[in-house]
C-alpha atoms as a PDB file:
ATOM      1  CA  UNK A   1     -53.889   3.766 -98.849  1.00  0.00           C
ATOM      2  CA  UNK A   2     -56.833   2.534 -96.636  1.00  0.00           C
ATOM      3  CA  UNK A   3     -57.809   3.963 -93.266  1.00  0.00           C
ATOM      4  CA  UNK A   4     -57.422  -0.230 -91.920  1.00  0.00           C
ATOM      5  CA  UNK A   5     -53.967  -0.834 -93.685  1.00  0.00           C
ATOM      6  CA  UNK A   6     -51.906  -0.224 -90.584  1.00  0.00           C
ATOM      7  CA  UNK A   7     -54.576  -2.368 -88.662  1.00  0.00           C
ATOM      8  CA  UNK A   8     -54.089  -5.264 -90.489  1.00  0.00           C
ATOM      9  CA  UNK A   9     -50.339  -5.188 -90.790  1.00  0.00           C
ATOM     10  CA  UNK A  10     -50.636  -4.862 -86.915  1.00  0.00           C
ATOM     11  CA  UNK A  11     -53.275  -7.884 -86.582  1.00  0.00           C
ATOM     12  CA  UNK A  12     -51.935 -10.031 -89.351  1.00  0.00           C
ATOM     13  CA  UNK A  13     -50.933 -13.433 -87.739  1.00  0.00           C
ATOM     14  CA  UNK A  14     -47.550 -14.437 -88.161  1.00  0.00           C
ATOM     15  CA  UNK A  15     -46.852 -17.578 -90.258  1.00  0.00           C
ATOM     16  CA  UNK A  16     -47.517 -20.426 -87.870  1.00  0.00           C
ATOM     17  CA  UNK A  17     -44.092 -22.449 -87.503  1.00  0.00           C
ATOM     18  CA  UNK A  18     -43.029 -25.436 -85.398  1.00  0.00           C
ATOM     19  CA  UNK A  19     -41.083 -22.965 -82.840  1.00  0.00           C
ATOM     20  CA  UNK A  20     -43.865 -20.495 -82.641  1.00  0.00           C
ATOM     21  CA  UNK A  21     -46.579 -23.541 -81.742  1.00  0.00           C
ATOM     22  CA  UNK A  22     -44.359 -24.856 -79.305  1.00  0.00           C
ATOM     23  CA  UNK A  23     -43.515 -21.761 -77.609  1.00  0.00           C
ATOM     24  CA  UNK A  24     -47.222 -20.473 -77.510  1.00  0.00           C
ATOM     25  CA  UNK A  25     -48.209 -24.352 -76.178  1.00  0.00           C
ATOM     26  CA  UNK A  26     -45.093 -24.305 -73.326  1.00  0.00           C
ATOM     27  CA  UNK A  27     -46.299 -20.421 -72.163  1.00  0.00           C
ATOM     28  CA  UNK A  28     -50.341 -21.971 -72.152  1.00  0.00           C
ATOM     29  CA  UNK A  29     -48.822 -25.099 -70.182  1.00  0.00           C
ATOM     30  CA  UNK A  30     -46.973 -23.387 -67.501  1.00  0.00           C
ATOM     31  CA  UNK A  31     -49.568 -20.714 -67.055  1.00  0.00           C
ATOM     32  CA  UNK A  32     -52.115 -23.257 -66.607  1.00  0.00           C
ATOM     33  CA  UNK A  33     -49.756 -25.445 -64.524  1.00  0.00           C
ATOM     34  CA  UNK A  34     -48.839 -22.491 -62.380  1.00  0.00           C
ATOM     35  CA  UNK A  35     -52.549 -21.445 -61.603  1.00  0.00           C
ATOM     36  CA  UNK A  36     -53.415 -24.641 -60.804  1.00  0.00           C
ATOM     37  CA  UNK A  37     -50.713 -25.022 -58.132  1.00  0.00           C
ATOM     38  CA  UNK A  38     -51.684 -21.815 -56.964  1.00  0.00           C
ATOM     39  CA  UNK A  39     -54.779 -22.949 -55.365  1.00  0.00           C
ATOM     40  CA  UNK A  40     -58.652 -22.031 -56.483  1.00  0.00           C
ATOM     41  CA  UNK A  41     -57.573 -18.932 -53.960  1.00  0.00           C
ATOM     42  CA  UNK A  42     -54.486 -17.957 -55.644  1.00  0.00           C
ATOM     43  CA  UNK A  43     -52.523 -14.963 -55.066  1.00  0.00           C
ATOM     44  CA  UNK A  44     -55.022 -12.231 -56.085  1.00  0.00           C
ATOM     45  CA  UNK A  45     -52.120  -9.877 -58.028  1.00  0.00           C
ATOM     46  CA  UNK A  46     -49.950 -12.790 -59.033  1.00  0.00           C
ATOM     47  CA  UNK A  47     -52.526 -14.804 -60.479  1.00  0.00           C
ATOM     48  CA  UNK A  48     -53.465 -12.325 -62.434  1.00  0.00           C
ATOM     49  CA  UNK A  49     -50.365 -11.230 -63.575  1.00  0.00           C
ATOM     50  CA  UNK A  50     -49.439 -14.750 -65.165  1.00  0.00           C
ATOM     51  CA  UNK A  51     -52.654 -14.437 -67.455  1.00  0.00           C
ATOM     52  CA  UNK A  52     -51.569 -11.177 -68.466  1.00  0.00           C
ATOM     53  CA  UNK A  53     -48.018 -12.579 -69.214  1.00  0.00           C
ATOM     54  CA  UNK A  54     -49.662 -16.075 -70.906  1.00  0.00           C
ATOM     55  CA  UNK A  55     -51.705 -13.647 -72.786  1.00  0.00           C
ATOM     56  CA  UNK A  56     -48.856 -11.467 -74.201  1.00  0.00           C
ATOM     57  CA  UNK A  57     -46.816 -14.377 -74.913  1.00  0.00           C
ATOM     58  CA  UNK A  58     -48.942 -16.388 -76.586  1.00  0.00           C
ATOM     59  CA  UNK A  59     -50.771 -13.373 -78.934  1.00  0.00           C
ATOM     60  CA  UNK A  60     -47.042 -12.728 -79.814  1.00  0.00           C
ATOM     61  CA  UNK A  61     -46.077 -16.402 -80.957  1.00  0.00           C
ATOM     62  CA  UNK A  62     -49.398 -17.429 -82.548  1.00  0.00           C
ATOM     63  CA  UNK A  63     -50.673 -13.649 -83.398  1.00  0.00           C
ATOM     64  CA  UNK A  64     -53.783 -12.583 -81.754  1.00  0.00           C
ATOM     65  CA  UNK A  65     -57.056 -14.043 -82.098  1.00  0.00           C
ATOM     66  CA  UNK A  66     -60.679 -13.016 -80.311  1.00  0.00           C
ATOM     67  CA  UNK A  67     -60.614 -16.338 -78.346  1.00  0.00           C
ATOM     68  CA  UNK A  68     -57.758 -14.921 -76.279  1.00  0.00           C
ATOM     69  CA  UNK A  69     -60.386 -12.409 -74.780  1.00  0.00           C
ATOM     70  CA  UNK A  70     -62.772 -14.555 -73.185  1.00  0.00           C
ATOM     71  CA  UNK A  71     -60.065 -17.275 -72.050  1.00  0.00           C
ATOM     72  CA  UNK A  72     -58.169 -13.862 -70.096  1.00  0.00           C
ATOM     73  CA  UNK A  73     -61.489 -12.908 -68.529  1.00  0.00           C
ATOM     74  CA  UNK A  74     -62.428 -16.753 -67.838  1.00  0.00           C
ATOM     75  CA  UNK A  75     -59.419 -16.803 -65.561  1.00  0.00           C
ATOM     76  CA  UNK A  76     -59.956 -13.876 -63.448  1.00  0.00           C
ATOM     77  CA  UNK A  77     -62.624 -16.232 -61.950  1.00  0.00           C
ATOM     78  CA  UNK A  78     -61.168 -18.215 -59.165  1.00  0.00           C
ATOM     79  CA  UNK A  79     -62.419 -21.585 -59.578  1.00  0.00           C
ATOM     80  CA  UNK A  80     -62.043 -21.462 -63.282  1.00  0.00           C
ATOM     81  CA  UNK A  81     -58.341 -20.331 -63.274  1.00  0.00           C
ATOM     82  CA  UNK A  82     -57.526 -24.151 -62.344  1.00  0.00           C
ATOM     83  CA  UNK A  83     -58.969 -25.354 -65.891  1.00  0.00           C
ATOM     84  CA  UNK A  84     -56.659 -25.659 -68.339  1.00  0.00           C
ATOM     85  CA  UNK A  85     -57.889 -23.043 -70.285  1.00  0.00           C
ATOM     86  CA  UNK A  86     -54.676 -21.237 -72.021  1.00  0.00           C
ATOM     87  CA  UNK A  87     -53.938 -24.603 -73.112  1.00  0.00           C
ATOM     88  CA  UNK A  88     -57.357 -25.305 -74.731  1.00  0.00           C
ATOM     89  CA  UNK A  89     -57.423 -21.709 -76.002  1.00  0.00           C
ATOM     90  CA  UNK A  90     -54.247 -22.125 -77.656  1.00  0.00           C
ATOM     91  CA  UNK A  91     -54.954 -25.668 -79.071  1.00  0.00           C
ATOM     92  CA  UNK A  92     -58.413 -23.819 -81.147  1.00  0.00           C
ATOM     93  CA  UNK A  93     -56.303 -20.838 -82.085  1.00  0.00           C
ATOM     94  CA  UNK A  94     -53.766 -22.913 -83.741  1.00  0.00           C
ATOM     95  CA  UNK A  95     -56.127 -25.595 -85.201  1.00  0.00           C
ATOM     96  CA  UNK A  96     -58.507 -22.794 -86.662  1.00  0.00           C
ATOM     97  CA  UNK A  97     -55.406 -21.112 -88.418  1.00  0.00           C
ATOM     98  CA  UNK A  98     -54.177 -24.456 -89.988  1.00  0.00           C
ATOM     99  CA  UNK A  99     -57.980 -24.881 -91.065  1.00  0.00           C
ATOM    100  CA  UNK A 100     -58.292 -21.342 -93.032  1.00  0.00           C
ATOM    101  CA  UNK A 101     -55.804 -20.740 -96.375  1.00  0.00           C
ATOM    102  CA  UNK A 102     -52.692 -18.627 -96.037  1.00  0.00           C
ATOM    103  CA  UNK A 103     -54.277 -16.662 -98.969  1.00  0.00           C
ATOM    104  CA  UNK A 104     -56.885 -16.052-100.954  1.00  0.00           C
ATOM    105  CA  UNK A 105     -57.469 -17.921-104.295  1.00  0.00           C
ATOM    106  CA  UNK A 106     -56.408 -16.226-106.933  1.00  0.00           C
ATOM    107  CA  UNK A 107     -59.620 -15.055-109.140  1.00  0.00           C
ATOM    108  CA  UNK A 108     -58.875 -14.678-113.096  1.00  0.00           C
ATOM    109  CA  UNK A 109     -61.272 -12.078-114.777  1.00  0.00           C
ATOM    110  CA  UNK A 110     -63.149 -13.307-117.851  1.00  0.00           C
ATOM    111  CA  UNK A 111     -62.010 -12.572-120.729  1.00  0.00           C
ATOM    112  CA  UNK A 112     -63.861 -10.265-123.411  1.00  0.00           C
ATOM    113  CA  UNK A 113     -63.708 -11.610-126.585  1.00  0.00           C
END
């Protein structure tokens, strides 16, 4: 057993499904939605407190990716919490996984005759 088995089990992304795009989408929406109502000023805990939550939610339904990072720390900005930037985030994270294979190819060996 490898030292980064229990890593990857951890980090593996689940298998992206209809329910699990929709829910990560709806959490990016609102989030987005919500900090835009908010104001450029915002509510200095609460504001953060719905990226942490849009964050959570969304690395649970889609699996977590590196893009989350900068979108999180994006946000803490004031101006640039009113972008829609959970939703874009979530949009590349779910177009980059449909992009890459499930798995690997399969690779015969040679044969030695």
């Amino acid at each position: 057993m490898k030292f980064t088995e229990p890593l990857n089990s951890i980090f593996r992304p689940p298998k992206l499904t209809r329910t699990r795009i929709g829910f990560a989408l709806a959490a990016a929406v609102f989030a987005d939605g919500f900090q835009f109502f908010l104001g450029p000023a915002g509510w200095v805990f609460f504001d953060q407190a719905v990226d942490v939550v849009a964050m959570l939610l969304t690395a649970w339904a889609i699996g977590f990716h590196l893009l989350l990072l900068p979108t999180f720390i994006a946000d803490l900005f004031p101006v640039v919490d009113m972008l829609p930037t959970w939703t874009a985030c979530v949009i590349a994270v779910i177009a980059l996984r449909k992009r890459r294979p499930a798995t690997p190819p399969a690779t015969n060996p040679p044969d030695c005759h």
